[in-house]
Structures are given as structure tokens and as C-alpha cells.
PDB file of N, CA and C in Angstrom:
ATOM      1  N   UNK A   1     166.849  99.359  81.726  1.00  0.00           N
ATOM      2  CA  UNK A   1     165.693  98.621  82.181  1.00  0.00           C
ATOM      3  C   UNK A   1     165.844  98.301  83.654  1.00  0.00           C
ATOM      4  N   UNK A   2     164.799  98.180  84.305  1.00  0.00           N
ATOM      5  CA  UNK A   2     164.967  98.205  85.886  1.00  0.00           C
ATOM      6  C   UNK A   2     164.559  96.617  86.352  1.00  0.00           C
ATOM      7  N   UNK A   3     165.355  96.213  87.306  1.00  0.00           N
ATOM      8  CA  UNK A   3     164.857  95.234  88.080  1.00  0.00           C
ATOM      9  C   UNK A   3     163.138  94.828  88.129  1.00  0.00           C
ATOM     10  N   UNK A   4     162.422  95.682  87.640  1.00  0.00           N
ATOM     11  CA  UNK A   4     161.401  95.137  88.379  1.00  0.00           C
ATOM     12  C   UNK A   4     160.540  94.431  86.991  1.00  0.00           C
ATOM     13  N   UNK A   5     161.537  94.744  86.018  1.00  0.00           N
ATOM     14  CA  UNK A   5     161.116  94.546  84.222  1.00  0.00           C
ATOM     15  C   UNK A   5     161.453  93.489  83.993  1.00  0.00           C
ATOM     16  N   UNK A   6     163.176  92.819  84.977  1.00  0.00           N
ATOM     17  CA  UNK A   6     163.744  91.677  84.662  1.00  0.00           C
ATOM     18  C   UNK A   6     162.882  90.799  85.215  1.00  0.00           C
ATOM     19  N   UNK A   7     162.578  90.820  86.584  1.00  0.00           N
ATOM     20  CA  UNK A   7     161.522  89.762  87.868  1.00  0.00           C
ATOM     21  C   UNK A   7     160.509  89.519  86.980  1.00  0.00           C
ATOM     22  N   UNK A   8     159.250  90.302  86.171  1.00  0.00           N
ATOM     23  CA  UNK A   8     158.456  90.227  85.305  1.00  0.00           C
ATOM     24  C   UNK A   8     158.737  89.650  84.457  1.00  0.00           C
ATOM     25  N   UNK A   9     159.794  89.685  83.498  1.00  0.00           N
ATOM     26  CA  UNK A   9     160.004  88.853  82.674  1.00  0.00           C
ATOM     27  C   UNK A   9     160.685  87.299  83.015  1.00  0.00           C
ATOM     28  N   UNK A  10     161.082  87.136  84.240  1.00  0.00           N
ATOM     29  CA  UNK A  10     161.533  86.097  85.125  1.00  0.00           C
ATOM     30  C   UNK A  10     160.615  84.992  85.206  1.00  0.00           C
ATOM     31  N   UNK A  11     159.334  85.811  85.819  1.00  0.00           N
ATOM     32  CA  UNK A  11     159.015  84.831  86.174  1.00  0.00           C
ATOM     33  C   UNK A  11     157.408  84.726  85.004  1.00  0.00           C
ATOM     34  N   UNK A  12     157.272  85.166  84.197  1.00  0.00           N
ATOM     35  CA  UNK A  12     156.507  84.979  83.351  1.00  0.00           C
ATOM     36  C   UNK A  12     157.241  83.448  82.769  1.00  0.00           C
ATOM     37  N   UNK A  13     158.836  83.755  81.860  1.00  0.00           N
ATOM     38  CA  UNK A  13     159.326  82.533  81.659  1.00  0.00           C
ATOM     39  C   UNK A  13     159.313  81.747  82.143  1.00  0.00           C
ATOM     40  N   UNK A  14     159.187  81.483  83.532  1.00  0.00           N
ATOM     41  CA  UNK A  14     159.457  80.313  83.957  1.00  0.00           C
ATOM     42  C   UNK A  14     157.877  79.685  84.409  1.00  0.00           C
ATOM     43  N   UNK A  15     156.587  80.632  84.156  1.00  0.00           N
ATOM     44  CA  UNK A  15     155.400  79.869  84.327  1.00  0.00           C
ATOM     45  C   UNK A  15     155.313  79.452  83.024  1.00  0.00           C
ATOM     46  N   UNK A  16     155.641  79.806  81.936  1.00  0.00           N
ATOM     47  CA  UNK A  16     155.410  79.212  80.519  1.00  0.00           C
ATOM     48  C   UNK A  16     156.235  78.248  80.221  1.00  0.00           C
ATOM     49  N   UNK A  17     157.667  77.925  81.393  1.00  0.00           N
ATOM     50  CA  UNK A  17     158.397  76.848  81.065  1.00  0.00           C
ATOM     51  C   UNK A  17     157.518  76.000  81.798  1.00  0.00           C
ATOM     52  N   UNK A  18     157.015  75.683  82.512  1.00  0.00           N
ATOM     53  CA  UNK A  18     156.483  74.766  83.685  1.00  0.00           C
ATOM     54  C   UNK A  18     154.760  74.150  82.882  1.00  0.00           C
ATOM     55  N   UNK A  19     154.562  75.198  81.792  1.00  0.00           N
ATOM     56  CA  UNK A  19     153.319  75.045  81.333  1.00  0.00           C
ATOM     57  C   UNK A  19     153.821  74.234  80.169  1.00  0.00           C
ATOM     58  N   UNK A  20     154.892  74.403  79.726  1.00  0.00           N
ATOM     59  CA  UNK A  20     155.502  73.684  78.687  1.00  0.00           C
ATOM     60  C   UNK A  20     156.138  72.268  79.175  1.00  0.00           C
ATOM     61  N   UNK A  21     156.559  72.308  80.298  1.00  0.00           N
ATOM     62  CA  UNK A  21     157.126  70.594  81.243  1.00  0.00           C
ATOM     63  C   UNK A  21     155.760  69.545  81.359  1.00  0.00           C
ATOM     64  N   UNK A  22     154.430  70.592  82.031  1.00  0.00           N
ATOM     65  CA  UNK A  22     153.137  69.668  82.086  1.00  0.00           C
ATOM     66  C   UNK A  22     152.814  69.405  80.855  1.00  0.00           C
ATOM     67  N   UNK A  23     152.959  70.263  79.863  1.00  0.00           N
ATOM     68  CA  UNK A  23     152.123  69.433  78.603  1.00  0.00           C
ATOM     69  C   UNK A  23     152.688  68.350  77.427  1.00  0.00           C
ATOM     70  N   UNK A  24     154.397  68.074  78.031  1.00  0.00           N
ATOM     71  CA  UNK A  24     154.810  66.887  77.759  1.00  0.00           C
ATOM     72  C   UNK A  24     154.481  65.429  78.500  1.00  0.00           C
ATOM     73  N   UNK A  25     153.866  66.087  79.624  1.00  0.00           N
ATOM     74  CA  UNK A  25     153.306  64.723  80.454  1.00  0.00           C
ATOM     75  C   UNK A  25     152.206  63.633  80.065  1.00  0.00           C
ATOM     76  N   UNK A  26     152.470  62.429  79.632  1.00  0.00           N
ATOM     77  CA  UNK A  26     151.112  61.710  79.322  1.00  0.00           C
ATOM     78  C   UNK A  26     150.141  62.316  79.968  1.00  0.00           C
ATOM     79  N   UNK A  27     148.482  62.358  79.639  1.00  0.00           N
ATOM     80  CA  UNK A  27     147.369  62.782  80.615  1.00  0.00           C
ATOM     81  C   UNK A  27     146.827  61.410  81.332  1.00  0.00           C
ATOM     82  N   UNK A  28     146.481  61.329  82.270  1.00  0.00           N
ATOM     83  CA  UNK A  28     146.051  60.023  82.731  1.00  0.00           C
ATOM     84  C   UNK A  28     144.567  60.554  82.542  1.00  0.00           C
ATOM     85  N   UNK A  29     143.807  59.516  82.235  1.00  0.00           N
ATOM     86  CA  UNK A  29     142.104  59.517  82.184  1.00  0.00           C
ATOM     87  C   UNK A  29     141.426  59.760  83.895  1.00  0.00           C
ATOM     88  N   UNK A  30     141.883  59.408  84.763  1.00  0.00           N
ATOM     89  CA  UNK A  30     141.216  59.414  86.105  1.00  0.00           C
ATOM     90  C   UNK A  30     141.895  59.058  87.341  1.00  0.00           C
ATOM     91  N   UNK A  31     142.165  59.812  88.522  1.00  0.00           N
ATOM     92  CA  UNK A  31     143.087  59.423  89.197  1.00  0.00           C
ATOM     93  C   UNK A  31     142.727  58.604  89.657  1.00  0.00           C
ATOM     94  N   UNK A  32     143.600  56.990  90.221  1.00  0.00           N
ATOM     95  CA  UNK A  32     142.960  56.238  91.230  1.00  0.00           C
ATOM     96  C   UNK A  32     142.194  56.326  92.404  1.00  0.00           C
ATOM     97  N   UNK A  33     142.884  57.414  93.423  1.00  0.00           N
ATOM     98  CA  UNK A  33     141.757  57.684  94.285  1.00  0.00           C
ATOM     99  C   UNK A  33     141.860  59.193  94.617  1.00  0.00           C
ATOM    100  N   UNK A  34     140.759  59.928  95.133  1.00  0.00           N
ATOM    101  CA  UNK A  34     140.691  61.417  95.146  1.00  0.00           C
ATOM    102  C   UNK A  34     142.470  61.871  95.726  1.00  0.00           C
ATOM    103  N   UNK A  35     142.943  63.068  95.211  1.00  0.00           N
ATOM    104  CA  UNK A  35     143.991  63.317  96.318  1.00  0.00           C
ATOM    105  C   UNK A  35     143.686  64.177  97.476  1.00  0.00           C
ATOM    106  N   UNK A  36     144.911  64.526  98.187  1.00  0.00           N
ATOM    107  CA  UNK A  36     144.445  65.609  99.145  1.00  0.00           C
ATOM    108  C   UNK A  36     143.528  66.840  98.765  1.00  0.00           C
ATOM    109  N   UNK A  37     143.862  67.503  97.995  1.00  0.00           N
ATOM    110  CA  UNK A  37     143.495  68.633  97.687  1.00  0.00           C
ATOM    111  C   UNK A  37     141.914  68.354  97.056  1.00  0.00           C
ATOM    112  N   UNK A  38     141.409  67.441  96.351  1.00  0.00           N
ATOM    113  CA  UNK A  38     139.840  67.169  96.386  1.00  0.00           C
ATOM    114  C   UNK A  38     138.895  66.802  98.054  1.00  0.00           C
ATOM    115  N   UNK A  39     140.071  66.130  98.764  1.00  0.00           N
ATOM    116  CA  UNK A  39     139.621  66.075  99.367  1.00  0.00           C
ATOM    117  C   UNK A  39     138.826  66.808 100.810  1.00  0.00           C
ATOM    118  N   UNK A  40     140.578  67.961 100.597  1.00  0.00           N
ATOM    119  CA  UNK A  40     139.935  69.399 101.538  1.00  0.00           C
ATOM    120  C   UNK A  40     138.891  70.256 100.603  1.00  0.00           C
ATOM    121  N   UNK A  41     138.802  69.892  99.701  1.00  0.00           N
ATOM    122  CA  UNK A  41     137.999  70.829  98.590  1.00  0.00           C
ATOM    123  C   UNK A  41     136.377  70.316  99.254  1.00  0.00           C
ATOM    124  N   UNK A  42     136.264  68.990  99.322  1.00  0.00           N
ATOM    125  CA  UNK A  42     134.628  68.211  99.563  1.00  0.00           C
ATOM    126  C   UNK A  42     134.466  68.567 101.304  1.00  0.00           C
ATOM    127  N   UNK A  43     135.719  69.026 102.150  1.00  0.00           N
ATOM    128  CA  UNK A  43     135.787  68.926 103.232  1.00  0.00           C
ATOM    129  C   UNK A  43     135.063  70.555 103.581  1.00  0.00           C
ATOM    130  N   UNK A  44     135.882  71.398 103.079  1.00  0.00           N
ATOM    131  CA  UNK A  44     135.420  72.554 103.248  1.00  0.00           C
ATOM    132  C   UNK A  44     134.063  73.022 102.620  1.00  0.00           C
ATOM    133  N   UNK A  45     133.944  72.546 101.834  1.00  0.00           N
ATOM    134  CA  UNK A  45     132.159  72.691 101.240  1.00  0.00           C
ATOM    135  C   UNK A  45     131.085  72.437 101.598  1.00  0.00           C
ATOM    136  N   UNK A  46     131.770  71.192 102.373  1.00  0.00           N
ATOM    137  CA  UNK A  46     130.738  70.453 103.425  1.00  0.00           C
ATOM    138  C   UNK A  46     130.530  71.780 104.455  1.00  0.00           C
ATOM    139  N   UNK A  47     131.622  72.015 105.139  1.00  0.00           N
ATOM    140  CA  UNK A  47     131.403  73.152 106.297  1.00  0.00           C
ATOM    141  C   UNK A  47     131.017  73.617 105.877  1.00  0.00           C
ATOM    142  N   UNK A  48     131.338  74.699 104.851  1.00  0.00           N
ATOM    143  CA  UNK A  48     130.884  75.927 104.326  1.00  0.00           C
ATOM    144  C   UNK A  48     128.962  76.041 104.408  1.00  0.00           C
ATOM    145  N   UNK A  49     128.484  74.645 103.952  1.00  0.00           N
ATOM    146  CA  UNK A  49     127.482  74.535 103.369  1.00  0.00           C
ATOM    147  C   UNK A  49     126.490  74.505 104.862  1.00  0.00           C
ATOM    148  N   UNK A  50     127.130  73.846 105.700  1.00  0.00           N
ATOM    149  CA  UNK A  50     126.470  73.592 106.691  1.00  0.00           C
ATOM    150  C   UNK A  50     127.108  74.927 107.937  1.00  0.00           C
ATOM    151  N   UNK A  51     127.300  75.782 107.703  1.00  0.00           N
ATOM    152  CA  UNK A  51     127.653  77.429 108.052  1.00  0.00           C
ATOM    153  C   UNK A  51     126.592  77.892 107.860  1.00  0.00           C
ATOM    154  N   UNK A  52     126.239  77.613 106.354  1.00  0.00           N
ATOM    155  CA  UNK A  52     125.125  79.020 105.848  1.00  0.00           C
ATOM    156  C   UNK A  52     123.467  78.510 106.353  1.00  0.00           C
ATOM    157  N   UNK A  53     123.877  77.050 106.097  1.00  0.00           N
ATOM    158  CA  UNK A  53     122.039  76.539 106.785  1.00  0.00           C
ATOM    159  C   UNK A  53     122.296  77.027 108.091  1.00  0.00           C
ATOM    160  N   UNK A  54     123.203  77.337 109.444  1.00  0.00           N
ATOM    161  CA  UNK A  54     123.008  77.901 110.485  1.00  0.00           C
ATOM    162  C   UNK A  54     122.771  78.827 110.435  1.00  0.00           C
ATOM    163  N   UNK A  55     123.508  79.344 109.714  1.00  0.00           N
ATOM    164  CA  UNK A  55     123.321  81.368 109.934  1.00  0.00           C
ATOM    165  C   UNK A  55     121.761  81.662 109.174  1.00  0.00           C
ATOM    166  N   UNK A  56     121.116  80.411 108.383  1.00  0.00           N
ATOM    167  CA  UNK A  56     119.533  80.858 107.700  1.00  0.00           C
ATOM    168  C   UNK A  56     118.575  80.749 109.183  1.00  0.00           C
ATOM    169  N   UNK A  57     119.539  79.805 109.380  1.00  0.00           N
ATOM    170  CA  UNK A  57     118.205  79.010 110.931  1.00  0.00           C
ATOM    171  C   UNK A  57     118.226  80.075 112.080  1.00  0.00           C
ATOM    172  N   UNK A  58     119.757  80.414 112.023  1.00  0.00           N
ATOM    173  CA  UNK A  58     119.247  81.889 112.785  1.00  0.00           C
ATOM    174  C   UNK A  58     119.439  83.320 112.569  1.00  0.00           C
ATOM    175  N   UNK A  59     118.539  83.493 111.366  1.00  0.00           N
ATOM    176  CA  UNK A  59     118.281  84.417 110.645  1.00  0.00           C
ATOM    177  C   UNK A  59     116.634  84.563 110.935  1.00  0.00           C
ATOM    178  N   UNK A  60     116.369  83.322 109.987  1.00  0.00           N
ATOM    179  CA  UNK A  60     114.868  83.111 110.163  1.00  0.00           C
ATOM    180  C   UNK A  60     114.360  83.571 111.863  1.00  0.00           C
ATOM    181  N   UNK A  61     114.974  82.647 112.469  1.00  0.00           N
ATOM    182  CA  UNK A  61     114.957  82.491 114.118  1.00  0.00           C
ATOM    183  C   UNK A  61     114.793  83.856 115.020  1.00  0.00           C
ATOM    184  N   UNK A  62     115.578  84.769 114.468  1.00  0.00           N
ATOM    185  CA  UNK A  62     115.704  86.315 115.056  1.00  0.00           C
ATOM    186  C   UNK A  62     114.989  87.217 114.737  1.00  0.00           C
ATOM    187  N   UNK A  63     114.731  86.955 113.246  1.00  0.00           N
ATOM    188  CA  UNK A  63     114.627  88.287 112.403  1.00  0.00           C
ATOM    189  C   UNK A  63     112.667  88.718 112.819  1.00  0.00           C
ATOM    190  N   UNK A  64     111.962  87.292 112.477  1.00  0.00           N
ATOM    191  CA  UNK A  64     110.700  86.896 112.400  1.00  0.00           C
ATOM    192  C   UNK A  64     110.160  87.456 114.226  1.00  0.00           C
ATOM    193  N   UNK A  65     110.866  87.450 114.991  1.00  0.00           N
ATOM    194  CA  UNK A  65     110.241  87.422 115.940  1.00  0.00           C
ATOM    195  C   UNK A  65     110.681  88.983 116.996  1.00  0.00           C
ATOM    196  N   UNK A  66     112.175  89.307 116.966  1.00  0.00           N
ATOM    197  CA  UNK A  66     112.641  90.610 117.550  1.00  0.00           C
ATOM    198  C   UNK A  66     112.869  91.495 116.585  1.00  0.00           C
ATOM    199  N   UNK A  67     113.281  91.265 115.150  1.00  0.00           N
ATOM    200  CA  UNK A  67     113.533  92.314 114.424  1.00  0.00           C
ATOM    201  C   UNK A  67     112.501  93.117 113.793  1.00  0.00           C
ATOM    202  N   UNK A  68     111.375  91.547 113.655  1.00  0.00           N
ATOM    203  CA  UNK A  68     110.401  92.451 112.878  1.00  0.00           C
ATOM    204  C   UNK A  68     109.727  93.583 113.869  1.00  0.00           C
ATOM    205  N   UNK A  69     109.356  93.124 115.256  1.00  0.00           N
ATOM    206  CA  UNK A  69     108.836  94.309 116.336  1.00  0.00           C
ATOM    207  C   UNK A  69     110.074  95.664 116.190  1.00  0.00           C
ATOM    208  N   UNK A  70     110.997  95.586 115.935  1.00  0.00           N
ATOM    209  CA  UNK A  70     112.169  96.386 116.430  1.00  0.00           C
ATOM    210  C   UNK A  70     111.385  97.725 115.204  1.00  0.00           C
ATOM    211  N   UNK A  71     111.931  97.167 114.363  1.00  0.00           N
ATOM    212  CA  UNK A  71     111.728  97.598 113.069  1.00  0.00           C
ATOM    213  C   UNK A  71     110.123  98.333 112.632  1.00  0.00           C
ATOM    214  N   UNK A  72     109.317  97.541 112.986  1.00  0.00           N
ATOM    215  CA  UNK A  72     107.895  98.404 113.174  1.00  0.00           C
ATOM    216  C   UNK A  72     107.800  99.499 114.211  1.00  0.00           C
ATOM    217  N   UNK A  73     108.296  99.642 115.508  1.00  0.00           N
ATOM    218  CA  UNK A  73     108.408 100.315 116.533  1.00  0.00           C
ATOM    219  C   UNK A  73     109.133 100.998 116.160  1.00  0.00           C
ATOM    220  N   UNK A  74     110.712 101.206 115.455  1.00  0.00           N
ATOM    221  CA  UNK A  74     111.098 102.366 114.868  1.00  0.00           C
ATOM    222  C   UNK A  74     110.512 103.071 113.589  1.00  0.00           C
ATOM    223  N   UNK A  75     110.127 102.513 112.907  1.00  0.00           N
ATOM    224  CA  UNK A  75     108.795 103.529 111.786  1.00  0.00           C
ATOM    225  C   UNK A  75     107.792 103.356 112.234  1.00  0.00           C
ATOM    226  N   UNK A  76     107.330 103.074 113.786  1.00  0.00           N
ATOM    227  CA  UNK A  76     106.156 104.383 113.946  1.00  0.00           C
ATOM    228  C   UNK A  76     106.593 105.170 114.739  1.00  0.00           C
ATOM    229  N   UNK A  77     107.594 105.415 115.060  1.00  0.00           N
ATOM    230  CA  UNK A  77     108.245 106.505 116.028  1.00  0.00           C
ATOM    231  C   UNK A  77     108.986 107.082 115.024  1.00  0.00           C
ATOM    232  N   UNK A  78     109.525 106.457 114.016  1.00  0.00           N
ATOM    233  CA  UNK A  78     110.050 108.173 113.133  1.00  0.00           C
ATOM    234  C   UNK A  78     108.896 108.546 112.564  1.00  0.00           C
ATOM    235  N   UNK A  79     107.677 107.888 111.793  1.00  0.00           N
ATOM    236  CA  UNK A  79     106.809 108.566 111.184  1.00  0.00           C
ATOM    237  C   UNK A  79     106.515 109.618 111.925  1.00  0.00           C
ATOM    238  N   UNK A  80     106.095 109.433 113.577  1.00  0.00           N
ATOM    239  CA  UNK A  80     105.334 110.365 114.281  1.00  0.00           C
ATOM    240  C   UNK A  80     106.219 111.618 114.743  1.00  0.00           C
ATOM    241  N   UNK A  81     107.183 111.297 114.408  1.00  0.00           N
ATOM    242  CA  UNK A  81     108.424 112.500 114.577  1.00  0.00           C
ATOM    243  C   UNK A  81     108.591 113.282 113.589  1.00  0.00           C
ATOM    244  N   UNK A  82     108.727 112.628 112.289  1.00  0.00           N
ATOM    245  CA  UNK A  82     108.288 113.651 110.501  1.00  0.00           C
ATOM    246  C   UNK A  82     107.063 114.479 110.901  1.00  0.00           C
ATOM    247  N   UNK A  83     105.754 113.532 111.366  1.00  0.00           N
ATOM    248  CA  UNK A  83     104.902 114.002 111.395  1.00  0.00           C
ATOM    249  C   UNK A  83     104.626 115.417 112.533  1.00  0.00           C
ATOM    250  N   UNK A  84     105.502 115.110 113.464  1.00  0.00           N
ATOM    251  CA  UNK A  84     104.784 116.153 114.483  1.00  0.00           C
ATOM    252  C   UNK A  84     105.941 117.409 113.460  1.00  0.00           C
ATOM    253  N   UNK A  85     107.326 117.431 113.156  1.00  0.00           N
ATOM    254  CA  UNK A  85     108.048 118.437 112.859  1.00  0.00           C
ATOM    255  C   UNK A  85     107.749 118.961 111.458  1.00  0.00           C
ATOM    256  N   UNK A  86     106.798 118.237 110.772  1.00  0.00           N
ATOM    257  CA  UNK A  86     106.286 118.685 109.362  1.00  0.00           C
ATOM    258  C   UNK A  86     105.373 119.799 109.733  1.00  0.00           C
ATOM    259  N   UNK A  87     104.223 119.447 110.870  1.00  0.00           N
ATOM    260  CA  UNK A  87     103.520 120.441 111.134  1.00  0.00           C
ATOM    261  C   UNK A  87     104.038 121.163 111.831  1.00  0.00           C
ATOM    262  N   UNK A  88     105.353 121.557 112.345  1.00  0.00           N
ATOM    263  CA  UNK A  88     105.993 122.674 113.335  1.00  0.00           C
ATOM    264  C   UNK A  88     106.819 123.419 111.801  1.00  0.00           C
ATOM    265  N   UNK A  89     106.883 123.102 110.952  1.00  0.00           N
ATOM    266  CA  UNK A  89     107.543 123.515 109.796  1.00  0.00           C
ATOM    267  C   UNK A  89     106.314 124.537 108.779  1.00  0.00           C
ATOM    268  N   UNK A  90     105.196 123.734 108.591  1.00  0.00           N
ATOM    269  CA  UNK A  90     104.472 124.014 108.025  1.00  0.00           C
ATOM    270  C   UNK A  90     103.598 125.642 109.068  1.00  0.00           C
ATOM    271  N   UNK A  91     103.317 125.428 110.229  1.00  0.00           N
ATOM    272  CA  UNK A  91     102.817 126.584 110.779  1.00  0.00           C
ATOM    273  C   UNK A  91     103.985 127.734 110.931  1.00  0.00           C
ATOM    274  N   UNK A  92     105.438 127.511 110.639  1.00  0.00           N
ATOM    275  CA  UNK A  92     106.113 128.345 110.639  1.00  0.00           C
ATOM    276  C   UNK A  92     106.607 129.364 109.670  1.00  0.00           C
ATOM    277  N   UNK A  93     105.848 128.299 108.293  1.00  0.00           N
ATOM    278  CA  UNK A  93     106.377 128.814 107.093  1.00  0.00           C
ATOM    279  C   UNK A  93     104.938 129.446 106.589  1.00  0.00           C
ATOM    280  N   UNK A  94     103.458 129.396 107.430  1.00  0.00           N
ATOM    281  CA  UNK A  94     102.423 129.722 107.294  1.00  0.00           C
ATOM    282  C   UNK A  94     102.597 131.136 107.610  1.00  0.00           C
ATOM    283  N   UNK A  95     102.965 131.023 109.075  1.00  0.00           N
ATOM    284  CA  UNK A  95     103.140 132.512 110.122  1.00  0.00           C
ATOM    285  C   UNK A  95     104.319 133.239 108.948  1.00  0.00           C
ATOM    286  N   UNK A  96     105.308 133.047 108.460  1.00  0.00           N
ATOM    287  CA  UNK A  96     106.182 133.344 108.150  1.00  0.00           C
ATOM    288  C   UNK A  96     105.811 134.312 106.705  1.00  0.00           C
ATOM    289  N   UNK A  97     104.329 133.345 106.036  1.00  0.00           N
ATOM    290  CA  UNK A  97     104.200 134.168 104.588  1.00  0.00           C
ATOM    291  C   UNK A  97     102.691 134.803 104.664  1.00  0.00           C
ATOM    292  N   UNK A  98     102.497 134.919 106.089  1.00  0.00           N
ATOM    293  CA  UNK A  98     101.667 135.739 106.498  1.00  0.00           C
ATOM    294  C   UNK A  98     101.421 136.880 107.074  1.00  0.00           C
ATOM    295  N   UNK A  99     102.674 136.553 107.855  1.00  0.00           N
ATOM    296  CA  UNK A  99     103.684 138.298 108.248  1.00  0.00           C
ATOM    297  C   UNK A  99     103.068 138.469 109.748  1.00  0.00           C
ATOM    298  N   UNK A 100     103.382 139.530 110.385  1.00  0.00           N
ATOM    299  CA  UNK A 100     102.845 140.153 111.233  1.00  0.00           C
ATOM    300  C   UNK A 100     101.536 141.136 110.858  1.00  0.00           C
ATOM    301  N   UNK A 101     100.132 140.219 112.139  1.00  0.00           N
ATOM    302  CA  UNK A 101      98.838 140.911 111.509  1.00  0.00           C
ATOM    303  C   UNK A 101      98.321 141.252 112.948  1.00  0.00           C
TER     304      UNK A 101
END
């Protein structure tokens, strides 16, 4: 069996010993006051939360006013580009099954 079978079985035991140490612990009903870790938890959510209302505000802010022109101005300039090479396709494949007359 190889080292890497023993580490696996290592440390599996010893998360099921540690799961077995906490569940001899009385449970307390409610901690007295938040600890650290709730507290970076309410801290970062807060940011997080107030991240995404910026990035909506300038979303909304960009999109509505330069993207939408951007975006119309490039589909009517590819349409008219399908369009002019559809008909350079189409008179070629006309001439083409029409032969020399």
C-alpha cells in the first residue's frame, strides 16, 4: 500500500476523531455575542452587496446610452454587408448556372 493510501486514511481518522470530540461537547442554545467569523461574514455581505448595486448603476448608466448606439450601428453595418455580399453571391451563382451566352 502506498503513502498516499496511508495520508487518506490519516486524515479521514482524524476528521471523524474531531467530529467525535465536538459531539461530546454540551451544545449551548445561543452565543452571547456574534463572534469574529459572523462578524466578517455580515461585513463582507455588506460589501459584496453594495459592489453589485454599483456595477447595476453602472451598467444601467453605460449600457442605455453608448452601448445601445454601438450595438445598433454595428447591425446596420453588418446587415448591409450580408446584404451587399448576398447579392454579389447570388449574381455569381446566377451567371454561373447560366453559363456562357
Amino acid at each position: 500500500m502506498g503513502t498516499r493510501f496511508f495520508l487518506a486514511l490519516f486524515l479521514v481518522l482524524l476528521v471523524l476523531g474531531f467530529e467525535v470530540q465536538g459531539a461530546l461537547l454540551p451544545q449551548q442554545d445561543e452565543p452571547s455575542s456574534p463572534t469574529l467569523l459572523t462578524h466578517m461574514q455580515e461585513s463582507l455581505s455588506s460589501y459584496w452587496d453594495s459592489a453589485k448595486e454599483a456595477a447595476r448603476g453602472l451598467y444601467q448608466k453605460t449600457y442605455l446610452n453608448t452601448m445601445d448606439e454601438k450595438l445598433r450601428d454595428m447591425y446596420s453595418k453588418s446587415t448591409a454587408a450580408v446584404t451587399t455580399y448576398a447579392g454579389i453571391f447570388t449574381d455569381q451563382l446566377l451567371s454561373l448556372l447560366k453559363g456562357d451566352q
